[in-house]
Protein backbone atom coordinates (compact mmCIF):
# COMPACT_ATOMS: atom_id res chain seq x y z
CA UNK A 1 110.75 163.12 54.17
CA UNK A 2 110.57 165.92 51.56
CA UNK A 3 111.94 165.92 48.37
CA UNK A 4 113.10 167.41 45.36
CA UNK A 5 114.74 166.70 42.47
CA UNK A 6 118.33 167.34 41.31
CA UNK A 7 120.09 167.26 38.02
CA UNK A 8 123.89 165.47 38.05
CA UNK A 9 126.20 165.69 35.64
CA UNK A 10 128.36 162.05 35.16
CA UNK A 11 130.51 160.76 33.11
CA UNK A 12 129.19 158.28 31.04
CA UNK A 13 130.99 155.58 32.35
CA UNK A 14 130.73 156.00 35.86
CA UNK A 15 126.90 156.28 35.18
CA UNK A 16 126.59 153.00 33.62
CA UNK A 17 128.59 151.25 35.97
CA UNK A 18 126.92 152.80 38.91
CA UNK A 19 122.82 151.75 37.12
CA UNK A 20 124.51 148.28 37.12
CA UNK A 21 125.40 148.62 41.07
CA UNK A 22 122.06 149.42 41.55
CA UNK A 23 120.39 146.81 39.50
CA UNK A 24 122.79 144.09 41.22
CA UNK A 25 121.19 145.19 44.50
CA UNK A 26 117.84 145.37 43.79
CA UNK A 27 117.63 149.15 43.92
CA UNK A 28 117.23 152.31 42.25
CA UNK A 29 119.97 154.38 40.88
CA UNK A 30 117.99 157.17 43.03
CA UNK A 31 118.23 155.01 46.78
CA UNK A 32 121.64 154.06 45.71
CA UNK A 33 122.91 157.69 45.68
CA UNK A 34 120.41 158.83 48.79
CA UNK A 35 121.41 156.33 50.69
CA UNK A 36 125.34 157.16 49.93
CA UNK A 37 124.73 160.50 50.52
CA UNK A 38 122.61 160.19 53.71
CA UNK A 39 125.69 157.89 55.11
CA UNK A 40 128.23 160.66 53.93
CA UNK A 41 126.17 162.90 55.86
CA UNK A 42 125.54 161.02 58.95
CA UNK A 43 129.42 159.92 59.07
CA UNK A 44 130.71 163.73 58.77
CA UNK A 45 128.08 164.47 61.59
CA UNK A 46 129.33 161.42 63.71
CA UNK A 47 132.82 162.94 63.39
CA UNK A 48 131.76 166.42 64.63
CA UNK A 49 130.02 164.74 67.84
CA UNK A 50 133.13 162.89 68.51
CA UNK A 51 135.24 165.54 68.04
CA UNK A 52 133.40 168.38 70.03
CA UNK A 53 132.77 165.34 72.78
CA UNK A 54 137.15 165.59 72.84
CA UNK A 55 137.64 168.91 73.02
CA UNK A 56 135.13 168.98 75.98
CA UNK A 57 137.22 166.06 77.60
CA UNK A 58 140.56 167.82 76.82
CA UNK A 59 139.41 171.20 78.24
CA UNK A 60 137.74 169.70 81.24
CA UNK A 61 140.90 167.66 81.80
CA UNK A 62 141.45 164.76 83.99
CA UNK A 63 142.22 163.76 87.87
CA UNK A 64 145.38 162.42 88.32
CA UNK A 65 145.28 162.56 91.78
CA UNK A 66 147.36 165.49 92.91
CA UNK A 67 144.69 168.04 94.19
CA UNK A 68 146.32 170.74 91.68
CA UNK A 69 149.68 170.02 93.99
CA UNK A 70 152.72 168.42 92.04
CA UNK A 71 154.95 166.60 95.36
CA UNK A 72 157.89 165.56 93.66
CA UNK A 73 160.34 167.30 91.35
CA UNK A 74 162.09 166.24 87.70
CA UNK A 75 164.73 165.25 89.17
CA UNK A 76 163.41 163.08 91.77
CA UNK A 77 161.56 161.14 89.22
CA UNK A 78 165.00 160.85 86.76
CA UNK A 79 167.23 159.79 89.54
CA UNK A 80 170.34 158.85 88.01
């Protein structure tokens, strides 16, 4: 994979604390943030799938039987 370098601007703190994140698993402060980033990007394209997979369902609809012909009325269902 390509690629190219960026410039970040952190606050101190949140810099040091993330180098020590990295050092405490054996890593890079680099692969730390790729790899965040890649699963950032790979969860916000999950969600897309899952939600254009949905609104396929809900516009296909479902079977419930009837063949498009409803055979009883509201208040048969409610009897009281």
């Amino acid at each position: 994979m390509e690629t190219q370098n960026v410039t970040l601007v952190v606050p101190k703190q949140i810099l040091r604390e993330a180098k020590l994140l990295a050092v405490k698993r054996q890593t890079s402060l680099s692969a730390l943030l790729t790899q965040l980033l890649s699963d950032m990007v790979a969860e916000e394209n999950g969600y897309a799938s899952a939600l254009k997979r949905h609104v396929t369902y809900l516009d296909r609809g479902v079977d419930l039987g009837t063949s498009g012909t409803i055979h009883w009325t509201r208040e048969n269902v409610h009897e009281r």
